[in-house]
N, C-alpha and C. Protein backbone atom coordinates (compact mmCIF):
# COMPACT_ATOMS: atom_id res chain seq x y z
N UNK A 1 -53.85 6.61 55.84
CA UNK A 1 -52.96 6.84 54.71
C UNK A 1 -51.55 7.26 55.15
N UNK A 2 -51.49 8.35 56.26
CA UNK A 2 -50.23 8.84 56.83
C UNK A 2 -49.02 7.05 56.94
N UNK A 3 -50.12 6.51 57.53
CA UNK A 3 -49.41 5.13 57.87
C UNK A 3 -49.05 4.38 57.16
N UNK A 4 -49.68 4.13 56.14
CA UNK A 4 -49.13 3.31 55.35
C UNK A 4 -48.08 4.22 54.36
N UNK A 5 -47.68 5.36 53.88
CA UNK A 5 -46.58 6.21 53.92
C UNK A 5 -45.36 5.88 54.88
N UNK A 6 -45.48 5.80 55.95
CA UNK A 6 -44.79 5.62 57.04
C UNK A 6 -44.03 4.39 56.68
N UNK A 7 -45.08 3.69 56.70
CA UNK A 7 -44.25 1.85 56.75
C UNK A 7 -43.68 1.76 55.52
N UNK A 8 -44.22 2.32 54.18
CA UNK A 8 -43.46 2.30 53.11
C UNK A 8 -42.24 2.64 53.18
N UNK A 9 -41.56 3.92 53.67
CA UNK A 9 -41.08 4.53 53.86
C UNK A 9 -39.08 3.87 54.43
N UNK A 10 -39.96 3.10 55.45
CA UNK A 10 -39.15 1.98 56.27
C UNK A 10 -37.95 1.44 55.39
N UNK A 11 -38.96 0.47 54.55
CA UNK A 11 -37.54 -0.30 54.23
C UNK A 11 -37.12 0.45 53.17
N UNK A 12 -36.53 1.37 52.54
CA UNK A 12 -35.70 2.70 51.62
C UNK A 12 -34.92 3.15 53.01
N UNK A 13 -35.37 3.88 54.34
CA UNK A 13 -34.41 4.11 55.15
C UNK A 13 -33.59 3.18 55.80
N UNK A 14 -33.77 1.90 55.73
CA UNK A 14 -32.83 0.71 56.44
C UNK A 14 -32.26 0.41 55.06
N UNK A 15 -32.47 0.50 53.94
CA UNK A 15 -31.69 0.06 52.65
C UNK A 15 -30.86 1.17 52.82
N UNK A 16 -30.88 2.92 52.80
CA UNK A 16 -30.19 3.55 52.55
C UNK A 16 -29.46 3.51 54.01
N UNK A 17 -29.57 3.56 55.22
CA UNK A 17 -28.75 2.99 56.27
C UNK A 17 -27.77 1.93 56.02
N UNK A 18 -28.01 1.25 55.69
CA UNK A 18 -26.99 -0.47 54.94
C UNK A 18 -25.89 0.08 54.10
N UNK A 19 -26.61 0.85 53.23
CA UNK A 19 -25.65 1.20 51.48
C UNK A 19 -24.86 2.52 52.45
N UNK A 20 -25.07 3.24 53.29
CA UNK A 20 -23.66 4.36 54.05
C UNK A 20 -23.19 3.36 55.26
N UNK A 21 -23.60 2.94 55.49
CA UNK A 21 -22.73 1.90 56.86
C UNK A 21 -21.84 0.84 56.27
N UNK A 22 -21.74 0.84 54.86
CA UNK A 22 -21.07 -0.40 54.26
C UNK A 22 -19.27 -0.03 54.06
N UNK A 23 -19.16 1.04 54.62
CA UNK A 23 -17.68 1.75 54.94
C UNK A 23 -17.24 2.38 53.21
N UNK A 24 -16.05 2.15 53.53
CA UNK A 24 -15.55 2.47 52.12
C UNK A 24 -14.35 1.63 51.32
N UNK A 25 -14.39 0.53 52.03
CA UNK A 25 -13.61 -0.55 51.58
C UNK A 25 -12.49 -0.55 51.95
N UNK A 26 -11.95 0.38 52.83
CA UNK A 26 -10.88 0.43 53.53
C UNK A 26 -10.25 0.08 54.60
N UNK A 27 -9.34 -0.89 54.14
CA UNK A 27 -8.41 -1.17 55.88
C UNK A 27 -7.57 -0.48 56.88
N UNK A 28 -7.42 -0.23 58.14
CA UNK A 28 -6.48 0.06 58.23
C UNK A 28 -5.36 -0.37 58.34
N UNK A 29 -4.25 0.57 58.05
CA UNK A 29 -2.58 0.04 57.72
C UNK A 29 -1.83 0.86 58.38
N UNK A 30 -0.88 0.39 59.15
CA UNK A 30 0.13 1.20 59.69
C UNK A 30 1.44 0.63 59.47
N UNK A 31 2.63 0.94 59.72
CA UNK A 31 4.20 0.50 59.46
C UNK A 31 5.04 1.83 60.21
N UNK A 32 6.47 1.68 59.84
CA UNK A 32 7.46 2.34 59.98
C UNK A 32 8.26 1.75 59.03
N UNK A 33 9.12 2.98 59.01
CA UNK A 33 10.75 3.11 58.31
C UNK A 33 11.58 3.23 59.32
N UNK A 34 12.80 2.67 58.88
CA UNK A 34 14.48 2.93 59.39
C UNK A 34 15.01 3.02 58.40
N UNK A 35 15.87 3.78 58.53
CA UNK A 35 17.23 3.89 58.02
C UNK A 35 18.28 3.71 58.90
N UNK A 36 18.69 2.66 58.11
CA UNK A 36 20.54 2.34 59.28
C UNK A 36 19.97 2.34 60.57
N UNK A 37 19.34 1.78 60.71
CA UNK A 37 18.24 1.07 62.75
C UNK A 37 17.64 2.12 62.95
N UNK A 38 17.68 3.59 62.24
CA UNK A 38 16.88 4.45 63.91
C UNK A 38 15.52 5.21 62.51
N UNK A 39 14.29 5.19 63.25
CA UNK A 39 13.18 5.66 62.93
C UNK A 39 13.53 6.97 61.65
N UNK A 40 13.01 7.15 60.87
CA UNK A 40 13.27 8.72 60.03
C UNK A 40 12.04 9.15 59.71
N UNK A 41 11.96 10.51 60.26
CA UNK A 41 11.06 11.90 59.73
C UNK A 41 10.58 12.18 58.39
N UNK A 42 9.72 12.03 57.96
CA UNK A 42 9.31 13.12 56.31
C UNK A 42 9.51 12.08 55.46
N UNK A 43 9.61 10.30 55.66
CA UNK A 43 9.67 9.87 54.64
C UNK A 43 7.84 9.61 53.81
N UNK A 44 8.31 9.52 52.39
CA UNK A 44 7.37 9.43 51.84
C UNK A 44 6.90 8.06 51.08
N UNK A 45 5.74 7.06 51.82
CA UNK A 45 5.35 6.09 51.12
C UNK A 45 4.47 6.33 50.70
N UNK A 46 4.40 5.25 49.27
CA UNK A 46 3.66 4.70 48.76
C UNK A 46 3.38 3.55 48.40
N UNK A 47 1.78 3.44 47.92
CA UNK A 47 1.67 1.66 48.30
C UNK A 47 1.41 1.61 46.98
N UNK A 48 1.92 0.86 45.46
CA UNK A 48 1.32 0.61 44.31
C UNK A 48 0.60 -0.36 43.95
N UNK A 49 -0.51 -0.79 43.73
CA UNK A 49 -1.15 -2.07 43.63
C UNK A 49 -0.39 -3.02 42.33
N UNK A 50 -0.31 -3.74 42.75
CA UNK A 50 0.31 -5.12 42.03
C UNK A 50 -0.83 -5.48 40.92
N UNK A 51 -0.34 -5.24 39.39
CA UNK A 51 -1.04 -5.20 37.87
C UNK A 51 -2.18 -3.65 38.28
N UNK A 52 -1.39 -2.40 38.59
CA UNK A 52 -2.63 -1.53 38.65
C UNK A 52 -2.80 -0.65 37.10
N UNK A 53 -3.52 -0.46 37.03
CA UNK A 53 -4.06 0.60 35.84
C UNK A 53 -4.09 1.90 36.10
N UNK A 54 -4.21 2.83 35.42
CA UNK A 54 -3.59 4.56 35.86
C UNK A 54 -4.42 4.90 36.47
N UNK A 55 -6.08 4.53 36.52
CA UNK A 55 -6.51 4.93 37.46
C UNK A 55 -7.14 4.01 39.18
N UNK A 56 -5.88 3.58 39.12
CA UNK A 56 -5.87 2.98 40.27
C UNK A 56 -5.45 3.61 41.44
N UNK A 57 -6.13 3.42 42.62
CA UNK A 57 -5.28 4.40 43.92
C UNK A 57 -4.45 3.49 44.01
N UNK A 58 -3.89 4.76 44.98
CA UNK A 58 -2.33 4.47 45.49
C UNK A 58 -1.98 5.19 46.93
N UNK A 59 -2.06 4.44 47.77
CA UNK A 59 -2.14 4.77 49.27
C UNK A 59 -1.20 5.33 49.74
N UNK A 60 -1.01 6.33 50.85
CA UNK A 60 0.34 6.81 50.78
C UNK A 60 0.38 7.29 52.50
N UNK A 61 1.84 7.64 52.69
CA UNK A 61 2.00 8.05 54.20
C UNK A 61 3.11 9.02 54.43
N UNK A 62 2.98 9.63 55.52
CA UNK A 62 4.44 10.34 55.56
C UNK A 62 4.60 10.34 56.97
N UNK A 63 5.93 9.77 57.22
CA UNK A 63 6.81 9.22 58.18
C UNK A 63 6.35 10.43 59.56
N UNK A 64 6.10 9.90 61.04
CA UNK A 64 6.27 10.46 61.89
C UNK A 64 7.69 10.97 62.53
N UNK A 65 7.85 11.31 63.42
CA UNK A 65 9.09 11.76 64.04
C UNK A 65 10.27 10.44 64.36
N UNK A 66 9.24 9.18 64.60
CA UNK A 66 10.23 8.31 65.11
C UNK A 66 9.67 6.76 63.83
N UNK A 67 9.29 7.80 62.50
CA UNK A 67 9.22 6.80 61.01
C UNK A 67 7.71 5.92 61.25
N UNK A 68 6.87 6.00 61.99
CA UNK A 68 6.20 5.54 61.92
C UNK A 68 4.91 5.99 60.86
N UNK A 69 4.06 5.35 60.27
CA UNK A 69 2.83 6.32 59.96
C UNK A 69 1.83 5.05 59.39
N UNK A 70 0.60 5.95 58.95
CA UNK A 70 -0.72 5.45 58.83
C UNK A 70 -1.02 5.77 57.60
N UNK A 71 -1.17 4.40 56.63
CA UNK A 71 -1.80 4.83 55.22
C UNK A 71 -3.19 5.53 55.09
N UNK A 72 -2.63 6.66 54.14
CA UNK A 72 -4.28 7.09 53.32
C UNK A 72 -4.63 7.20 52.01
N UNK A 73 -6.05 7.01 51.46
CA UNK A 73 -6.36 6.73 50.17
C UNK A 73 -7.07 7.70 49.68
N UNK A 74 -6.68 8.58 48.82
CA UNK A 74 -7.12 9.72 48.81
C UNK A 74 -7.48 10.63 50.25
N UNK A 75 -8.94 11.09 50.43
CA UNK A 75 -8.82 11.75 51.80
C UNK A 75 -9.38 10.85 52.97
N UNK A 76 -9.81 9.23 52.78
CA UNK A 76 -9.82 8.43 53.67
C UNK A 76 -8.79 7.67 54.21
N UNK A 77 -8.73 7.31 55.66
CA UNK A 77 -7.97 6.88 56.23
C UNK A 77 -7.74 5.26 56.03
N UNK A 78 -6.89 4.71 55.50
CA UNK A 78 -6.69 2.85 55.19
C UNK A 78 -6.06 3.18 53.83
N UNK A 79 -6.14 1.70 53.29
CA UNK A 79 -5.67 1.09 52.12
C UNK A 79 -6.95 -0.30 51.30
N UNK A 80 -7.29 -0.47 50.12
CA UNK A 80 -7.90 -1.15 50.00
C UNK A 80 -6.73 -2.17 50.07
N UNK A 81 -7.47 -3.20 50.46
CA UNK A 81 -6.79 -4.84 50.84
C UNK A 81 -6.09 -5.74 49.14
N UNK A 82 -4.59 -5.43 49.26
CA UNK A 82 -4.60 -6.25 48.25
C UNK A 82 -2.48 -6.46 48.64
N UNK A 83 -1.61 -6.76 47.56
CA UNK A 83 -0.95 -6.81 47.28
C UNK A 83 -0.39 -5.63 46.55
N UNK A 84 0.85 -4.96 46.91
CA UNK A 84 1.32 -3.70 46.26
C UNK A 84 3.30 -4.09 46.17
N UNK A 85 3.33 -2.90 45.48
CA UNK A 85 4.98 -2.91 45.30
C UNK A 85 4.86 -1.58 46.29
N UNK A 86 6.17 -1.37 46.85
CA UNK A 86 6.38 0.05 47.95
C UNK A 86 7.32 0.83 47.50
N UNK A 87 7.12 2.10 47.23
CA UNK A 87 8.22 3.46 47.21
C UNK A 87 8.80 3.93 48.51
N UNK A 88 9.91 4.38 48.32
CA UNK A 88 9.73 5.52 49.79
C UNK A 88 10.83 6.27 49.38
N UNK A 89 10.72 7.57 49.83
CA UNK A 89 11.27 8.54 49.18
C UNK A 89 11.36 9.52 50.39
N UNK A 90 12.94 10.24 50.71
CA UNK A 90 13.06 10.86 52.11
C UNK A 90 13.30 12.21 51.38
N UNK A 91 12.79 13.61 51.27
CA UNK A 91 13.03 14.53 50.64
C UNK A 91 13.73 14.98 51.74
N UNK A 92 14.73 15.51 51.54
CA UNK A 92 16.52 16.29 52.43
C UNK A 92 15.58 17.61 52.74
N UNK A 93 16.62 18.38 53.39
CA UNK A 93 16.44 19.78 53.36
C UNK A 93 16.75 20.27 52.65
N UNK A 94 15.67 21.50 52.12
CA UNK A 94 15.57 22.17 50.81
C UNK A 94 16.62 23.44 50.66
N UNK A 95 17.04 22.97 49.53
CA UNK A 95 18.76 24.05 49.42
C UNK A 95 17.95 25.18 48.89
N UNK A 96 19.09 26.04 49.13
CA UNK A 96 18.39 28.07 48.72
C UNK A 96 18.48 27.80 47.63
N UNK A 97 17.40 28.46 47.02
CA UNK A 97 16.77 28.48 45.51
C UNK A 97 17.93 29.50 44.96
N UNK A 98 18.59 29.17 44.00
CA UNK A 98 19.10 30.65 43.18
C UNK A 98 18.31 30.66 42.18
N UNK A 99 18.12 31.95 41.84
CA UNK A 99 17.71 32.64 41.05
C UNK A 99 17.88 32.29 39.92
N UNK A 100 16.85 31.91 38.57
CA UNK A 100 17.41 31.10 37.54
C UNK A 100 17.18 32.12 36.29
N UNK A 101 16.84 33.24 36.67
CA UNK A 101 15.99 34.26 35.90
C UNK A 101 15.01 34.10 34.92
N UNK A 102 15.07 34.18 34.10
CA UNK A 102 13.94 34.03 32.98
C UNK A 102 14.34 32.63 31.92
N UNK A 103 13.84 31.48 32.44
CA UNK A 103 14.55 29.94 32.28
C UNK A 103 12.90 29.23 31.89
N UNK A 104 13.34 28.50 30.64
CA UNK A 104 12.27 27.45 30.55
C UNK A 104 12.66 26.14 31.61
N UNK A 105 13.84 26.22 32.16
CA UNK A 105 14.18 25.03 33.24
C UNK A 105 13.32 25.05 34.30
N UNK A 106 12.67 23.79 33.76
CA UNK A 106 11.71 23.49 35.29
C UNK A 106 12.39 22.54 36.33
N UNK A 107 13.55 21.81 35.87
CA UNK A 107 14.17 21.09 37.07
C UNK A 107 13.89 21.52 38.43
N UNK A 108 14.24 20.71 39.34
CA UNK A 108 14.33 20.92 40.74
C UNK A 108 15.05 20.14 41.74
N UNK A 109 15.94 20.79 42.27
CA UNK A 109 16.92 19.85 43.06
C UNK A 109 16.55 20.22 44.98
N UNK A 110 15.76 21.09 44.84
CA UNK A 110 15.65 21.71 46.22
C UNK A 110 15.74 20.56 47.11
N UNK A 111 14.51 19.49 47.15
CA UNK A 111 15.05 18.58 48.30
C UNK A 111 15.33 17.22 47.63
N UNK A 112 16.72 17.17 47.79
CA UNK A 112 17.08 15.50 46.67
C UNK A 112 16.49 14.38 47.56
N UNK A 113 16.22 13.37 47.35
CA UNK A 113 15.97 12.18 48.06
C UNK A 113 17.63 11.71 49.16
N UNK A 114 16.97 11.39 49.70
CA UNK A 114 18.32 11.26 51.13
C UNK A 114 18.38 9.77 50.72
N UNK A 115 17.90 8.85 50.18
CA UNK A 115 17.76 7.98 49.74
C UNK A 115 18.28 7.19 48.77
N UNK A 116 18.95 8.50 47.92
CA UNK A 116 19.16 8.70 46.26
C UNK A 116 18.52 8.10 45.32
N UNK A 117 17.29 7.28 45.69
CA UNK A 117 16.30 7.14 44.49
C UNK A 117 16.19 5.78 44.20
N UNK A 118 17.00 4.71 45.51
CA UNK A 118 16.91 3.73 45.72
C UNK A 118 15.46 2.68 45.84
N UNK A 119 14.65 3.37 46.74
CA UNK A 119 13.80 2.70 46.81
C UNK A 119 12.17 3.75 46.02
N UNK A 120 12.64 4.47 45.04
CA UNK A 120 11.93 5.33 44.79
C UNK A 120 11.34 4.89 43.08
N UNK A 121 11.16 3.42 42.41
CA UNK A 121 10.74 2.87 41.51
C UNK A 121 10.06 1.81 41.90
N UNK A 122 8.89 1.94 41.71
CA UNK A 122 7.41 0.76 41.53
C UNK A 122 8.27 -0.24 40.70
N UNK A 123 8.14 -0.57 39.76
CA UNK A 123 8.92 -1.22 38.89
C UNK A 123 9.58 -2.19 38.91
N UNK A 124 10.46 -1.39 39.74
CA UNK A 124 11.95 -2.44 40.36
C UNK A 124 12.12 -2.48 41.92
N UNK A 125 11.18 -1.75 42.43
CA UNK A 125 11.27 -2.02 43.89
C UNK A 125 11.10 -3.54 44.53
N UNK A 126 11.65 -3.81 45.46
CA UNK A 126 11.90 -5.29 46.56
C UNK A 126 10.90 -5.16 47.43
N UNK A 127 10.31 -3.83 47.70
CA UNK A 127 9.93 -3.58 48.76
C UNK A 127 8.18 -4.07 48.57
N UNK A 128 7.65 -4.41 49.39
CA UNK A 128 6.41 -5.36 48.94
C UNK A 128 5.54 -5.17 50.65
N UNK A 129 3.90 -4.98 50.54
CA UNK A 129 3.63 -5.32 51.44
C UNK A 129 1.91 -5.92 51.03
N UNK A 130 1.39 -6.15 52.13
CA UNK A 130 -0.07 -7.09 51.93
C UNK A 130 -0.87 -6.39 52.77
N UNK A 131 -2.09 -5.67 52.31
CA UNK A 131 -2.84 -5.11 53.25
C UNK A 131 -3.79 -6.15 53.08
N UNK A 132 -4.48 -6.67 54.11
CA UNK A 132 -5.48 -7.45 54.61
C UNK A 132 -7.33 -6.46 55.07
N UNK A 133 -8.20 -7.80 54.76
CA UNK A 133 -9.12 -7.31 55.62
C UNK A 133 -8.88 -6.53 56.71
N UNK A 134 -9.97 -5.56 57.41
CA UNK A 134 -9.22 -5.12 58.65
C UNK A 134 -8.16 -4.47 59.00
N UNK A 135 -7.58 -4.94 59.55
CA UNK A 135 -6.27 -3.77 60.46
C UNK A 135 -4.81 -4.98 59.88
N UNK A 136 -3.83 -3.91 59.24
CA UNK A 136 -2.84 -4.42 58.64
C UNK A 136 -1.90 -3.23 59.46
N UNK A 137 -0.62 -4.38 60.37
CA UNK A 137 0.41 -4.07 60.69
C UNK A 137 1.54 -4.58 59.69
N UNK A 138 2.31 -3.33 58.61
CA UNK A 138 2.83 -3.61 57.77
C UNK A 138 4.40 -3.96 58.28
N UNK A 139 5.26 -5.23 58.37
CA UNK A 139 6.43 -5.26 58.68
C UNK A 139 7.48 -4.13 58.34
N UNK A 140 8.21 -3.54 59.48
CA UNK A 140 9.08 -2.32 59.75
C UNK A 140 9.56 -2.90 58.01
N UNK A 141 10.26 -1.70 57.33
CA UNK A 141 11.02 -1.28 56.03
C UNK A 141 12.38 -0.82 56.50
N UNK A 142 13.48 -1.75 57.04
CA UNK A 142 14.39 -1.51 57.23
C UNK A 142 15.74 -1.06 56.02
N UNK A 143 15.91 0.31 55.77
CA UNK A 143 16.37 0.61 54.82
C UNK A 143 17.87 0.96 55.16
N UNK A 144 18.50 0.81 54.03
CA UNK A 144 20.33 1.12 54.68
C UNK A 144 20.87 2.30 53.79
């Protein structure tokens, strides 16, 4: 009886082996930014899927030292494979807060986009890339 338990047993652990080894649908993606030719720090992409719905992800990265970086989708590493519009958004250094005292103003100017907000609309952005099956090297985003 132990045995035939056993062998039952089998194919549920190679089904449930299959259904966690089946990944998470994610590619990987890497790129860089320039501005005016040279690499930039702290920029902020995002990848928007092309016809997405609100609850659609939206893959995102933030620029290494010399603009390079690696998309992530929520807390996994990639992008699902499709067609997107691109943001990118360089937050400046953050100016001293004054004191606004007792203000329903929630504005915030601390770090403006170094960018000025150019490439910072899904919408109307130019900026476009294609994540593929697999490993997607996204063409450099040469920005001026």
């Amino acid at each position: 009886m132990p045995t035939r338990m056993l062998l039952g047993a089998i194919p549920m652990v190679l089904l449930g082996l299959a259904v966690g080894c089946s990944g998470s649908g994610l590619s990987s993606a890497r790129g860089k930014v320039t501005y005016q030719g040279k690499g930039i720090k702290g920029a902020v992409v995002v990848l928007h899927p092309k016809n997405a719905s609100v609850k659609s992800q939206r893959p995102y990265a933030v620029t290494d030292d010399d603009g390079n970086y690696s998309l992530t989708t929520g807390k996994e590493s990639g992008a699902p494979p499709g067609d997107y519009a691109v943001t990118i958004t360089w937050p400046g250094e953050a100016k001293a807060r004054k004191s606004k005292g007792l203000s329903t103003d929630q504005s915030s100017d601390d770090a403006p986009d170094q960018l000025q907000g150019r490439y910072s609309d899904a919408a109307n952005s130019k900026l476009e890339a294609v994540i593929k099956n697999g490993s997607t090297t996204i063409p450099t985003f040469e920005l001026q």
